[in-house]
C-alpha atoms as a PDB file:
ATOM      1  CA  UNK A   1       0.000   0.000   0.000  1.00  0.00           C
ATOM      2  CA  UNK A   2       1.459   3.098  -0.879  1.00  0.00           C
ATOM      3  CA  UNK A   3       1.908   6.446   0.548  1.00  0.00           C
ATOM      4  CA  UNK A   4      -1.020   8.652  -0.905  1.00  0.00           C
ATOM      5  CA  UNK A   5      -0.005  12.421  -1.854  1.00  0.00           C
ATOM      6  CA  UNK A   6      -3.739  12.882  -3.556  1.00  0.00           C
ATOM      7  CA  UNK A   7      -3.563  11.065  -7.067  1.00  0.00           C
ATOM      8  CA  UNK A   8      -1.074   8.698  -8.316  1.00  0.00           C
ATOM      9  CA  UNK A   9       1.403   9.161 -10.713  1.00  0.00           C
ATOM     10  CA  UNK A  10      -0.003   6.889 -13.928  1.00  0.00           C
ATOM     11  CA  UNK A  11       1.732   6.827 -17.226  1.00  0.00           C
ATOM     12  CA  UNK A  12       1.134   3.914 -20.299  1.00  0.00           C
ATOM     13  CA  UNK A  13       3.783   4.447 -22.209  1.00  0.00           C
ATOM     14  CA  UNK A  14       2.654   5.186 -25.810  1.00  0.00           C
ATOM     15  CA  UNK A  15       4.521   4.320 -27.684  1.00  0.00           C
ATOM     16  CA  UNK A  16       7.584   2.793 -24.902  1.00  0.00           C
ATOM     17  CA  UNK A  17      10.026   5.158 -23.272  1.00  0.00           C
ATOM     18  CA  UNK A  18      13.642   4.466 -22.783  1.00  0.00           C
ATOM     19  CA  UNK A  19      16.357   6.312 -20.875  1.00  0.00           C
ATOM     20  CA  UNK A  20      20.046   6.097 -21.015  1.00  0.00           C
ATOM     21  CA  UNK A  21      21.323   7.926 -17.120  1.00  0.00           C
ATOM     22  CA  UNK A  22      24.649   8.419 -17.207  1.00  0.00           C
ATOM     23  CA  UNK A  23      26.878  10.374 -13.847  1.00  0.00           C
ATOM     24  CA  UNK A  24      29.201  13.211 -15.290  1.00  0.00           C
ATOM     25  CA  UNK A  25      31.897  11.416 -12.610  1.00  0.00           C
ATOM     26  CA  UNK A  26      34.132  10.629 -15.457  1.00  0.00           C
ATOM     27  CA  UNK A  27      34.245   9.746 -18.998  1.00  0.00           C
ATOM     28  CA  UNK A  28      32.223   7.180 -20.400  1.00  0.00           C
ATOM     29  CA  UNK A  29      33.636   3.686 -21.199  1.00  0.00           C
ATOM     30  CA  UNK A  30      32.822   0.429 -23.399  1.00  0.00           C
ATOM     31  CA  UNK A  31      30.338  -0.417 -20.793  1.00  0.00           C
ATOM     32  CA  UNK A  32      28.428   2.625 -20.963  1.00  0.00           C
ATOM     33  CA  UNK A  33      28.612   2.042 -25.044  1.00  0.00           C
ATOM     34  CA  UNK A  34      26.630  -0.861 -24.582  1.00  0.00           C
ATOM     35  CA  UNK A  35      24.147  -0.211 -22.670  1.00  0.00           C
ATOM     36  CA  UNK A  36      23.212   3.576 -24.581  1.00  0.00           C
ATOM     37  CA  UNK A  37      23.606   1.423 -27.998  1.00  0.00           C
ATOM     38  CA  UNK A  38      21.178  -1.340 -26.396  1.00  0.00           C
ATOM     39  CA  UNK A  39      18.807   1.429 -24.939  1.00  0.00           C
ATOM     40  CA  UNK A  40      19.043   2.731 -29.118  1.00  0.00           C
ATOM     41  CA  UNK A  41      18.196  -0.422 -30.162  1.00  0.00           C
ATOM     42  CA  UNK A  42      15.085  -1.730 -27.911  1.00  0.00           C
ATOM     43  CA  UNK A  43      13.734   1.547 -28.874  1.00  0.00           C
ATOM     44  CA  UNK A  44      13.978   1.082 -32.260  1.00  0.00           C
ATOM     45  CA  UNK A  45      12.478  -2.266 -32.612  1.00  0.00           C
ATOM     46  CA  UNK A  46       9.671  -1.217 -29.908  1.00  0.00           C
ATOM     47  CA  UNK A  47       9.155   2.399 -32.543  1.00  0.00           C
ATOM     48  CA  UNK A  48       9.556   4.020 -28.800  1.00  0.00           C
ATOM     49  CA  UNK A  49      12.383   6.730 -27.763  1.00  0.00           C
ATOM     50  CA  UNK A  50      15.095   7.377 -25.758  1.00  0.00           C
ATOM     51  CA  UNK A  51      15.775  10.008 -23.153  1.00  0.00           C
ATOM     52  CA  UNK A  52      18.806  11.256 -22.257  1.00  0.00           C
ATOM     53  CA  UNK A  53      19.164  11.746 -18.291  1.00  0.00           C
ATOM     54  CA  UNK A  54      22.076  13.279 -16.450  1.00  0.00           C
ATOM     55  CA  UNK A  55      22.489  11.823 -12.719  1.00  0.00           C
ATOM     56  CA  UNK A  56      24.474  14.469 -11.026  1.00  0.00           C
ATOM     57  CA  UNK A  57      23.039  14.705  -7.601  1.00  0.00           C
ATOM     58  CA  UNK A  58      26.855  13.850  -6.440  1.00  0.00           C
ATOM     59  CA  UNK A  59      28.364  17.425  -6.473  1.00  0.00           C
ATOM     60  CA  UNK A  60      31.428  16.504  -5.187  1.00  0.00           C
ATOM     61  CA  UNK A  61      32.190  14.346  -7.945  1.00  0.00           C
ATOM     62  CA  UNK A  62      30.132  15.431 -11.300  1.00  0.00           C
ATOM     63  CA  UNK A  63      31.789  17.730 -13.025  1.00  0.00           C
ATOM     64  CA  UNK A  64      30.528  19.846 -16.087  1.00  0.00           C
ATOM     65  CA  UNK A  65      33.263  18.999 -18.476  1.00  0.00           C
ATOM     66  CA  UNK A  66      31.969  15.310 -18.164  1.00  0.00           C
ATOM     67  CA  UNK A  67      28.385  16.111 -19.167  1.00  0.00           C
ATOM     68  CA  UNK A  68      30.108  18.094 -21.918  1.00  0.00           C
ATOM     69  CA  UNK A  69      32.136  14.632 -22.791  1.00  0.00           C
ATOM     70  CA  UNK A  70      28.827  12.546 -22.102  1.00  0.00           C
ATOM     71  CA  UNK A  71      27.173  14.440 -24.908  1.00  0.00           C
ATOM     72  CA  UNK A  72      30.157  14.395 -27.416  1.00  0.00           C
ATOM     73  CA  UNK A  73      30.733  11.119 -26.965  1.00  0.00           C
ATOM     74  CA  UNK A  74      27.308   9.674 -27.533  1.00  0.00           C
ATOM     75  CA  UNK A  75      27.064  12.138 -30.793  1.00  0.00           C
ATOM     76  CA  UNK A  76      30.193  10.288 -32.263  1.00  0.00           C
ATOM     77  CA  UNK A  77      28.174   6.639 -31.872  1.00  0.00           C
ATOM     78  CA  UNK A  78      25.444   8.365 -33.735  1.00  0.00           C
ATOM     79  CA  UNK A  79      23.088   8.290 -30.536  1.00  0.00           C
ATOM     80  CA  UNK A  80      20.516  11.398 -30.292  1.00  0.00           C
ATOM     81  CA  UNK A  81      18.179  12.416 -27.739  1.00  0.00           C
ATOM     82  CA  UNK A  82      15.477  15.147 -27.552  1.00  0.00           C
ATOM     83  CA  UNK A  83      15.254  17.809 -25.298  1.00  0.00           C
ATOM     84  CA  UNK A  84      15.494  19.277 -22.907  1.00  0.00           C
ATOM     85  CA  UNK A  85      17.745  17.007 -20.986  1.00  0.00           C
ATOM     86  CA  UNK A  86      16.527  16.295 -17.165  1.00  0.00           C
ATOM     87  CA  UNK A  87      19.461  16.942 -14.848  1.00  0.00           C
ATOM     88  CA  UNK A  88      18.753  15.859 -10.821  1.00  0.00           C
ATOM     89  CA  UNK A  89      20.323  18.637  -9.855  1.00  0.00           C
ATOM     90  CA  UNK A  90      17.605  20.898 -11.210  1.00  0.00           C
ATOM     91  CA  UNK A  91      14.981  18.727  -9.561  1.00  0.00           C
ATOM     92  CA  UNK A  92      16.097  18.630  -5.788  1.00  0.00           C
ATOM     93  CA  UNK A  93      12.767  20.007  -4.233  1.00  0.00           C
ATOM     94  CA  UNK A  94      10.802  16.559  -5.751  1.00  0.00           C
ATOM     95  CA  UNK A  95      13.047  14.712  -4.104  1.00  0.00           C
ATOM     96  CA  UNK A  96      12.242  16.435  -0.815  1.00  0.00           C
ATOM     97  CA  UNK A  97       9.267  16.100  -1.696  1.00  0.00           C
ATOM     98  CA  UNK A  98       8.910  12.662  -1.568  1.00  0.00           C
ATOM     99  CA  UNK A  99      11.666  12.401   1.751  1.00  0.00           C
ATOM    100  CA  UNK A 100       8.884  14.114   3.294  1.00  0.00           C
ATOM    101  CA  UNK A 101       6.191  11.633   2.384  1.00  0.00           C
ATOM    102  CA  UNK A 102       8.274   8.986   3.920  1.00  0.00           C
ATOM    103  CA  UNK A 103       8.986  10.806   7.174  1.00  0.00           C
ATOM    104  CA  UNK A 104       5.337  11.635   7.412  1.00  0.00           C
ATOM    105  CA  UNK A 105       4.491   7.794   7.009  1.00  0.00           C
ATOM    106  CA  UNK A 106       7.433   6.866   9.685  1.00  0.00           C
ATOM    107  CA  UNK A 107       9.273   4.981   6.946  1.00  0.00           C
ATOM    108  CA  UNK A 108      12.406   6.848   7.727  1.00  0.00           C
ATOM    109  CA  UNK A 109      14.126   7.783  10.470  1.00  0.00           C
ATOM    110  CA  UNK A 110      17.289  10.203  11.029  1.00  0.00           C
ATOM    111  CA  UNK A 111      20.667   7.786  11.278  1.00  0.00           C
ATOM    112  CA  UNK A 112      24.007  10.274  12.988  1.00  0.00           C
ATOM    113  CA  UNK A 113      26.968   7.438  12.720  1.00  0.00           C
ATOM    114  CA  UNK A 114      29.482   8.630  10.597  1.00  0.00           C
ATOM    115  CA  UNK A 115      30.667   6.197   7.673  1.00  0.00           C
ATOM    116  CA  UNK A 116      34.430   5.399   9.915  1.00  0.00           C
ATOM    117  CA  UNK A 117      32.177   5.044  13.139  1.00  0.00           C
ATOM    118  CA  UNK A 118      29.895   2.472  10.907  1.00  0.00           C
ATOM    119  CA  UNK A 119      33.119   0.608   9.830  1.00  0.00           C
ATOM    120  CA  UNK A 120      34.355  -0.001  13.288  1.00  0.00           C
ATOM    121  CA  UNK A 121      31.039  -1.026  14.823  1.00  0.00           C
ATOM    122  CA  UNK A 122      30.733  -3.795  11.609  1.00  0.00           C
ATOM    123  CA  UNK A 123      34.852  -4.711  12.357  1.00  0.00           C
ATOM    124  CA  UNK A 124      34.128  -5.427  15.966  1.00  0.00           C
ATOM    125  CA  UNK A 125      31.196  -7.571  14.449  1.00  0.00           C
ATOM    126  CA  UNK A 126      33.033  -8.998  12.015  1.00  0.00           C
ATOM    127  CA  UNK A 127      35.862 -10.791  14.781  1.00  0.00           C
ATOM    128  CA  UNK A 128      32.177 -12.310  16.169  1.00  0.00           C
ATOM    129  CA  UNK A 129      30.613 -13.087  12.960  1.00  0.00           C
ATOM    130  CA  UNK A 130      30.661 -12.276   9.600  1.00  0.00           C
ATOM    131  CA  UNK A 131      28.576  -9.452   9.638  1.00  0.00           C
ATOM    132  CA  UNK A 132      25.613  -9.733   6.828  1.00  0.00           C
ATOM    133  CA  UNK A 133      26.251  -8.045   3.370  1.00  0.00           C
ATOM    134  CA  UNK A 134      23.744  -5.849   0.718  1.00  0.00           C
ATOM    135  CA  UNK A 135      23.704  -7.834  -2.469  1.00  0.00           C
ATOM    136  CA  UNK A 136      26.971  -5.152  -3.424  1.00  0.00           C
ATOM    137  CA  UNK A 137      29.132  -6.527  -0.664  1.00  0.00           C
ATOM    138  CA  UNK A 138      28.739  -3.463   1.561  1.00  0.00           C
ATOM    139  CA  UNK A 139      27.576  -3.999   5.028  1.00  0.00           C
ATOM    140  CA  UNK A 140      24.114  -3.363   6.078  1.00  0.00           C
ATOM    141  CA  UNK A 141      23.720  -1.097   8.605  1.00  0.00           C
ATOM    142  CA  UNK A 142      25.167  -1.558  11.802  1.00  0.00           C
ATOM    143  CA  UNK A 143      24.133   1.384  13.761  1.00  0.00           C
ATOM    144  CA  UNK A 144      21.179   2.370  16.302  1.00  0.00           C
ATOM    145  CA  UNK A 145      19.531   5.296  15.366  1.00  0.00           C
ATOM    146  CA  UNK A 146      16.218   3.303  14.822  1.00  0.00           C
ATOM    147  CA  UNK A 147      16.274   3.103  18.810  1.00  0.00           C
ATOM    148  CA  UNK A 148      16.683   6.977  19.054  1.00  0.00           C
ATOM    149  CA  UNK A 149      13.573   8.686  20.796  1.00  0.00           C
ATOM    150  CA  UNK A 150      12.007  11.387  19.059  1.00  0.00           C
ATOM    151  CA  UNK A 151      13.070  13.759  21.553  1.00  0.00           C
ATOM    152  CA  UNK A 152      16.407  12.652  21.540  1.00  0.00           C
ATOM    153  CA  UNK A 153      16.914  12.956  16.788  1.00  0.00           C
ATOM    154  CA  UNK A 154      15.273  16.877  16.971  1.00  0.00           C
ATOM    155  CA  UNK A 155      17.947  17.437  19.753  1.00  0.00           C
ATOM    156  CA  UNK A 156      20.436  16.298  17.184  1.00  0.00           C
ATOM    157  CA  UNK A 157      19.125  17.630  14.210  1.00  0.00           C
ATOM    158  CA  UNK A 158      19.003  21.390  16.427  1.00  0.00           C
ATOM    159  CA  UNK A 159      22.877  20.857  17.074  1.00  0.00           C
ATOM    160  CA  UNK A 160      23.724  20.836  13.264  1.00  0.00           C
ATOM    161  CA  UNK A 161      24.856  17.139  13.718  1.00  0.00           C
ATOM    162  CA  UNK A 162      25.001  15.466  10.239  1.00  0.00           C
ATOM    163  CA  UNK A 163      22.673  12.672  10.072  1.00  0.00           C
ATOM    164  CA  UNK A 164      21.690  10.160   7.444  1.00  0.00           C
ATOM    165  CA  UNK A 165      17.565   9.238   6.290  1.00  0.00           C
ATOM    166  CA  UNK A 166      17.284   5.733   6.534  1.00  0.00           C
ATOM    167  CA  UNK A 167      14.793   3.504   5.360  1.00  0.00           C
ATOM    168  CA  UNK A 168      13.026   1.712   7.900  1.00  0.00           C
ATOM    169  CA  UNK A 169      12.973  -1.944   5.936  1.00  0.00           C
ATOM    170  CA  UNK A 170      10.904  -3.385   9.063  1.00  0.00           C
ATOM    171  CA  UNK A 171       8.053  -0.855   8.407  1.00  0.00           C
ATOM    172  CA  UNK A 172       8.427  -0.742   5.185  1.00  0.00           C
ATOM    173  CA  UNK A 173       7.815  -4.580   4.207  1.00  0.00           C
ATOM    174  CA  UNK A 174       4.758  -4.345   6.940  1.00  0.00           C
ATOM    175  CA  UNK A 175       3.288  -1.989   3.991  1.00  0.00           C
ATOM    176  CA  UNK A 176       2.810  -3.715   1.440  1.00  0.00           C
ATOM    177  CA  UNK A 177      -0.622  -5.862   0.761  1.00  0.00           C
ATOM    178  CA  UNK A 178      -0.076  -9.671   0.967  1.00  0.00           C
ATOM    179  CA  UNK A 179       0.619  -9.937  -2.827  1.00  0.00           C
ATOM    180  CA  UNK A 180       4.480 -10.774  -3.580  1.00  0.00           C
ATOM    181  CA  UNK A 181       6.767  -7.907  -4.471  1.00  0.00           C
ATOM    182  CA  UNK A 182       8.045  -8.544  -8.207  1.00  0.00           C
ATOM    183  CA  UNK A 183       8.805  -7.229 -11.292  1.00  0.00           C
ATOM    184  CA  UNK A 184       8.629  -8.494 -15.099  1.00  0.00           C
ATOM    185  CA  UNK A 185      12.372  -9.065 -16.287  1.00  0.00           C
ATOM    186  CA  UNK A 186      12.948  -9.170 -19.926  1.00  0.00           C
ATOM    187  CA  UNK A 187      16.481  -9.732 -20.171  1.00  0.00           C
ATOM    188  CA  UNK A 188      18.560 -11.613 -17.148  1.00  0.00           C
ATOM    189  CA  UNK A 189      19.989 -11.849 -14.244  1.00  0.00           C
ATOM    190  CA  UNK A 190      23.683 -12.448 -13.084  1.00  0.00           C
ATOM    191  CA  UNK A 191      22.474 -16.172 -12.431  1.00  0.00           C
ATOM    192  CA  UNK A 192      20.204 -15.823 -15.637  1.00  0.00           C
ATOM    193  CA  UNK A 193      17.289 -15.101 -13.547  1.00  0.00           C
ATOM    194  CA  UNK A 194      14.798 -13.670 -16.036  1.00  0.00           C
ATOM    195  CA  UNK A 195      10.455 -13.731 -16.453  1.00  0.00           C
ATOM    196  CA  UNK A 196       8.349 -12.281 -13.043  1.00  0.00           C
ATOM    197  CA  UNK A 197      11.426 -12.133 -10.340  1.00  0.00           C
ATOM    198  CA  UNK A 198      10.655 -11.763  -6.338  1.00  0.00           C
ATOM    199  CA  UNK A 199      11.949  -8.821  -5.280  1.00  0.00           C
ATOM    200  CA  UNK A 200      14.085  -9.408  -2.285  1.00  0.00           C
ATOM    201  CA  UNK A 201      14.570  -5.880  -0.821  1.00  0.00           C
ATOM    202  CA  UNK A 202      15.020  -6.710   2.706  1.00  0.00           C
ATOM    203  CA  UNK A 203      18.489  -8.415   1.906  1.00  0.00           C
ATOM    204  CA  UNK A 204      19.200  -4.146   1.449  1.00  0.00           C
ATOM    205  CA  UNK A 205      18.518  -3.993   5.163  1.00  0.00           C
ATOM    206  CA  UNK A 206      17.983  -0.032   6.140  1.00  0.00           C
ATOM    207  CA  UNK A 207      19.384   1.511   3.202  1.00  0.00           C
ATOM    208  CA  UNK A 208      20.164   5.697   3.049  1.00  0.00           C
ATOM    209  CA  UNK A 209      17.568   7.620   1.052  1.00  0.00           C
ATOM    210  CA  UNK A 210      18.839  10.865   1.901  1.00  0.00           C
ATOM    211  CA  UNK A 211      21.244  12.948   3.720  1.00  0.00           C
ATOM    212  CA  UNK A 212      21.385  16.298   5.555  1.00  0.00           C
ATOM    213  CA  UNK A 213      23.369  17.976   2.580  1.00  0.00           C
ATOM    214  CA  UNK A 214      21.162  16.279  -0.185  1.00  0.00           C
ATOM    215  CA  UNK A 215      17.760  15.591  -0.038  1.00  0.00           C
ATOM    216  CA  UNK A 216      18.219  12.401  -2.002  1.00  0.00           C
ATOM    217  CA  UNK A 217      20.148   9.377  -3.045  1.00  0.00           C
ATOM    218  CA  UNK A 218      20.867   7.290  -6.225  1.00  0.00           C
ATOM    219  CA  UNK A 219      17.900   4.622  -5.152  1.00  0.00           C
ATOM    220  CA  UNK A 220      15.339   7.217  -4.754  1.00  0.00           C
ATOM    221  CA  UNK A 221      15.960  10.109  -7.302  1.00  0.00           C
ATOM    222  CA  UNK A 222      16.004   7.174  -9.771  1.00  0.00           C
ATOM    223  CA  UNK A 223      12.489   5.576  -8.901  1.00  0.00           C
ATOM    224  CA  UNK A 224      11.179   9.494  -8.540  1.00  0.00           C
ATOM    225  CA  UNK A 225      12.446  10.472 -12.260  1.00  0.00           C
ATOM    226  CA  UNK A 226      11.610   7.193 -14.106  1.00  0.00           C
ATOM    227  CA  UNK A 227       8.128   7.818 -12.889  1.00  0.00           C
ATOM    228  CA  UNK A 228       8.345  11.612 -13.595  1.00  0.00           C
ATOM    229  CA  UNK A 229       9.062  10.953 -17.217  1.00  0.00           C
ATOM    230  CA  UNK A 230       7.279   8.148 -17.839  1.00  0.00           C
ATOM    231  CA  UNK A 231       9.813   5.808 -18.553  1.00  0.00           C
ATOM    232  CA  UNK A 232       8.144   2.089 -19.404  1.00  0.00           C
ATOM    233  CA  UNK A 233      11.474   0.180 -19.928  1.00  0.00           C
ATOM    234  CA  UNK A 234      14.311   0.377 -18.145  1.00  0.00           C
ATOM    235  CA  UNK A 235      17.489  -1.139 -19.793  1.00  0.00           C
ATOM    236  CA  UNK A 236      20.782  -1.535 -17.869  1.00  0.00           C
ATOM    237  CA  UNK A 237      23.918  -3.685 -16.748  1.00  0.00           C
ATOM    238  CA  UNK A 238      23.597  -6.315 -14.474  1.00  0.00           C
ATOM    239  CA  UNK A 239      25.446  -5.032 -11.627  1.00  0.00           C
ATOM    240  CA  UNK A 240      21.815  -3.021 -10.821  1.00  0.00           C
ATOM    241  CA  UNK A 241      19.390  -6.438 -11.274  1.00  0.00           C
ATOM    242  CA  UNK A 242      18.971  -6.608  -7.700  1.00  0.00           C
ATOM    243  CA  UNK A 243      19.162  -3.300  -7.022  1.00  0.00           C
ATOM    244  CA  UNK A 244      15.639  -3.712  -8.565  1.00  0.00           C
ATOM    245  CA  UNK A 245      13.885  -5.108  -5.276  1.00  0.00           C
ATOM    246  CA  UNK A 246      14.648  -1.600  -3.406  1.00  0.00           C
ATOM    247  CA  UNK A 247      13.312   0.519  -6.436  1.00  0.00           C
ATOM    248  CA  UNK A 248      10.653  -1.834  -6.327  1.00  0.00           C
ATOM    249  CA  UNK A 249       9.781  -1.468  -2.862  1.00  0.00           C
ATOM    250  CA  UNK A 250      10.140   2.410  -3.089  1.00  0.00           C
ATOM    251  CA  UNK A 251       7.412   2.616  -6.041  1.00  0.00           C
ATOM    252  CA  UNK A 252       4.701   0.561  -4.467  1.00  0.00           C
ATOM    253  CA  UNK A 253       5.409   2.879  -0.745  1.00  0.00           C
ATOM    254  CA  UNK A 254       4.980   5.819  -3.256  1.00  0.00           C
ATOM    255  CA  UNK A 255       2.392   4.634  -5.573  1.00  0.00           C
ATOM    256  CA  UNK A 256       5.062   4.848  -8.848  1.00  0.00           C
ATOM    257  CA  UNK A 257       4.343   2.993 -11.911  1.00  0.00           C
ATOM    258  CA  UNK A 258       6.831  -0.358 -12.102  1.00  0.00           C
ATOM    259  CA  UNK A 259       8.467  -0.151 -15.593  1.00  0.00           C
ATOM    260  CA  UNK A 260       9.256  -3.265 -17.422  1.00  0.00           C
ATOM    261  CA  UNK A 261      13.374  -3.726 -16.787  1.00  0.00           C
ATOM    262  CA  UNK A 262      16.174  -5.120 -19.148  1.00  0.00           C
ATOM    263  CA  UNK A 263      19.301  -6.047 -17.688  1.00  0.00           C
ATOM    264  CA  UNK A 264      22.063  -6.672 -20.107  1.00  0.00           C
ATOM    265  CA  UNK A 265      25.469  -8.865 -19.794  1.00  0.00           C
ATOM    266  CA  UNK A 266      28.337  -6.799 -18.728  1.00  0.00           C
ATOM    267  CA  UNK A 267      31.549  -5.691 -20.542  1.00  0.00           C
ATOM    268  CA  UNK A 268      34.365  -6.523 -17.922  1.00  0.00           C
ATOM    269  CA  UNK A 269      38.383  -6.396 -18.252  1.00  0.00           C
ATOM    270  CA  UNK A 270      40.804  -8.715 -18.609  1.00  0.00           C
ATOM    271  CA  UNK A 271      40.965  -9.820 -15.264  1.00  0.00           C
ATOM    272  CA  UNK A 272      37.130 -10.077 -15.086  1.00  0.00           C
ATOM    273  CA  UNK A 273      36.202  -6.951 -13.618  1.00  0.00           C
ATOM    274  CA  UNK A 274      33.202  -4.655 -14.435  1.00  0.00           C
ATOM    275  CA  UNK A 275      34.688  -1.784 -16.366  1.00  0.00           C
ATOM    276  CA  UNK A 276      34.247   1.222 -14.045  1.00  0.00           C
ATOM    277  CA  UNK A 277      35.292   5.034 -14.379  1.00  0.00           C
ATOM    278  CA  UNK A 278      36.635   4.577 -10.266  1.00  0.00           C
ATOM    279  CA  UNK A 279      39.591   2.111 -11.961  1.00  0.00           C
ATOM    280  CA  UNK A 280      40.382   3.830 -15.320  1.00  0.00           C
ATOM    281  CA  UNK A 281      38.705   1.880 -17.836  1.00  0.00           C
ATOM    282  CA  UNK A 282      39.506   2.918 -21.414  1.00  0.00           C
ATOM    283  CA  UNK A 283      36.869   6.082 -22.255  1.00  0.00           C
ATOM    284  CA  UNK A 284      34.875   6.058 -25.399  1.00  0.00           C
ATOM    285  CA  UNK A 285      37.148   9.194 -26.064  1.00  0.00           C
ATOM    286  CA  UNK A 286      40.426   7.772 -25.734  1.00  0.00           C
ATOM    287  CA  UNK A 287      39.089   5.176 -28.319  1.00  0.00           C
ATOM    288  CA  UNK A 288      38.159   7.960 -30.509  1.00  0.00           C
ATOM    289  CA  UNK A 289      41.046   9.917 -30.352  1.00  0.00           C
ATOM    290  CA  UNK A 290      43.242   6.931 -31.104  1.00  0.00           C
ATOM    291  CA  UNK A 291      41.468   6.216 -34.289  1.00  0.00           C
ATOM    292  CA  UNK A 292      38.841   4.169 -33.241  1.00  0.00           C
ATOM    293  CA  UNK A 293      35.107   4.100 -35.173  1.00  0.00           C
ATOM    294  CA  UNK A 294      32.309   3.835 -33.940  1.00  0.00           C
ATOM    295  CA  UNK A 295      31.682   0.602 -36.227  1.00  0.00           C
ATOM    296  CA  UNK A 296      34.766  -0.549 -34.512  1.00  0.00           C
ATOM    297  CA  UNK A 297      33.529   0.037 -30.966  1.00  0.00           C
ATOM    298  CA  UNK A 298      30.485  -1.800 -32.202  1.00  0.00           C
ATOM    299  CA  UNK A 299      32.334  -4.687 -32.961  1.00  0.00           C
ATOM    300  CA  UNK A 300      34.430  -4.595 -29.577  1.00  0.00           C
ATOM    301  CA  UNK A 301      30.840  -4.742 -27.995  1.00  0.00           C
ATOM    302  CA  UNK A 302      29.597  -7.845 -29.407  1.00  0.00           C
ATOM    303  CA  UNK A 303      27.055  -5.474 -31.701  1.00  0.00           C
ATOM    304  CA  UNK A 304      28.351  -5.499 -35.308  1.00  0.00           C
END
């Protein structure tokens, strides 16, 4: 059961709507190829469209030369979009907004650990027990600011401590109407998973939705703008299948619209790793600039 704010958001997709949502964090790589030139594609058998988002909520690490690159880059494999282009940072207060709903409905609560403090609290754990894991290998929360009284998080929040909005899984799950949780997968899982998959979001445990200094996170602004521009398909890499139960959870406590979602194989290195801009995967621009086409990069992606 969802959180009412007067009428639900409703969108059928005529005809489908596709988004490619790149971060302006670094320059895009082989991996991002794919999955813009698969986004292209599904579109173009389905006579839908693409959008082009920008996910820049992280200010400390977008950076407007890499939007400039995002767009350049995606030119030179032929890729258009139409505009305008939605940028998160432009769209902060919805994202309140909906931070707001939650706290209203107790599905959040204010969290004041710092990310060290966390660490050592799930070390100390650790020497116990292994301490349990999100389906990304990070821990799952490990603090106590569920067990906070309300007296006790204003007097925090009026000192100017920085605190953390946390999803109250507990609550949360006792939501929802006795109906499983799934969603309709049209491409696969890591394990090949694929067809109506059981959302699992509990195994994200009390996940941050929001922070002091932004009013959002990548889980939430993510459900908020698929919704917001009626997107109907969602293709993307695999590394974000099960990252699919918590966006799943967060559009049935806000009464979203469930797209249908696509996850695609990914492109790793040669020691098996996920390309990533954090370990300096070759760019789509360093291929470029070395003489590269974009019928080559094709063929690097499997997509002749």
């Amino acid at each position: 059961m969802g959180i009412s704010s007067g009428s639900a958001l409703k969108f059928r997709a005529m005809p489908p709507v596709f988004r490619f949502a790149p971060s302006p964090n670094g320059y895009l790589h082989l991996g991002h190829g794919l999955s813009a030139v698969l986004n292209v594609r599904a579109a173009r058998d389905s006579g839908g469209i693409v959008l082009l988002r920008i996910e820049d909520i992280d200010s400390t690490r977008c950076r407007p030369e890499f939007e400039a690159a995002i767009f350049e880059d995606l030119a030179w494999l032929g890729i258009t979009w139409p505009e305008p282009v939605r940028r998160q940072s432009d769209h902060l207060d919805s994202y309140r907004d909906a931070i707001v709903r939650l706290q209203a409905a107790g599905l959040v609560y204010p969290a004041f650990e710092s990310r060290s403090e966390l660490a050592r609290r799930v070390a100390e754990r650790d020497r116990l027990a292994p301490w349990p894991r999100d389906p990304d290998g990070a821990p799952l929360y490990a603090g106590d600011g569920k067990a906070l009284s309300p007296t006790e998080r204003e007097a925090r929040m009026a000192s100017g401590a920085p605190y953390a909005w946390r999803l109250d899984m507990q609550a949360a799950l006792a939501r929802l109407n006795s109906s499983p949780l799934t969603w309709r997968e049209e491409g696969e899982g890591p394990e090949g998973e694929t067809g109506t998959i059981l959302a699992r979001p509990q195994a994200w445990g009390d996940v941050v939705l929001a922070r002091k200094e932004m009013p959002t996170s990548y889980h939430l602004s993510v459900v908020l703008d698929d919704a917001l521009q009626g997107i109907s398909h969602v293709v993307r890499g695999q590394d974000l299948f099960w990252s699919t139960s918590l966006h799943r959870l967060l559009q049935e406590l806000l009464d979203l619209p469930a797209p249908v979602y696509r996850h695609h194989r990914l492109i790793r290195d040669g020691d098996g790793r996920k390309l990533a801009k954090s370990t300096g995967s070759t760019g789509l621009r360093e291929l470029r600039e070395a003489g590269v086409t974009p019928v080559q990069v094709l063929a690097m992606l499997g997509l002749g």
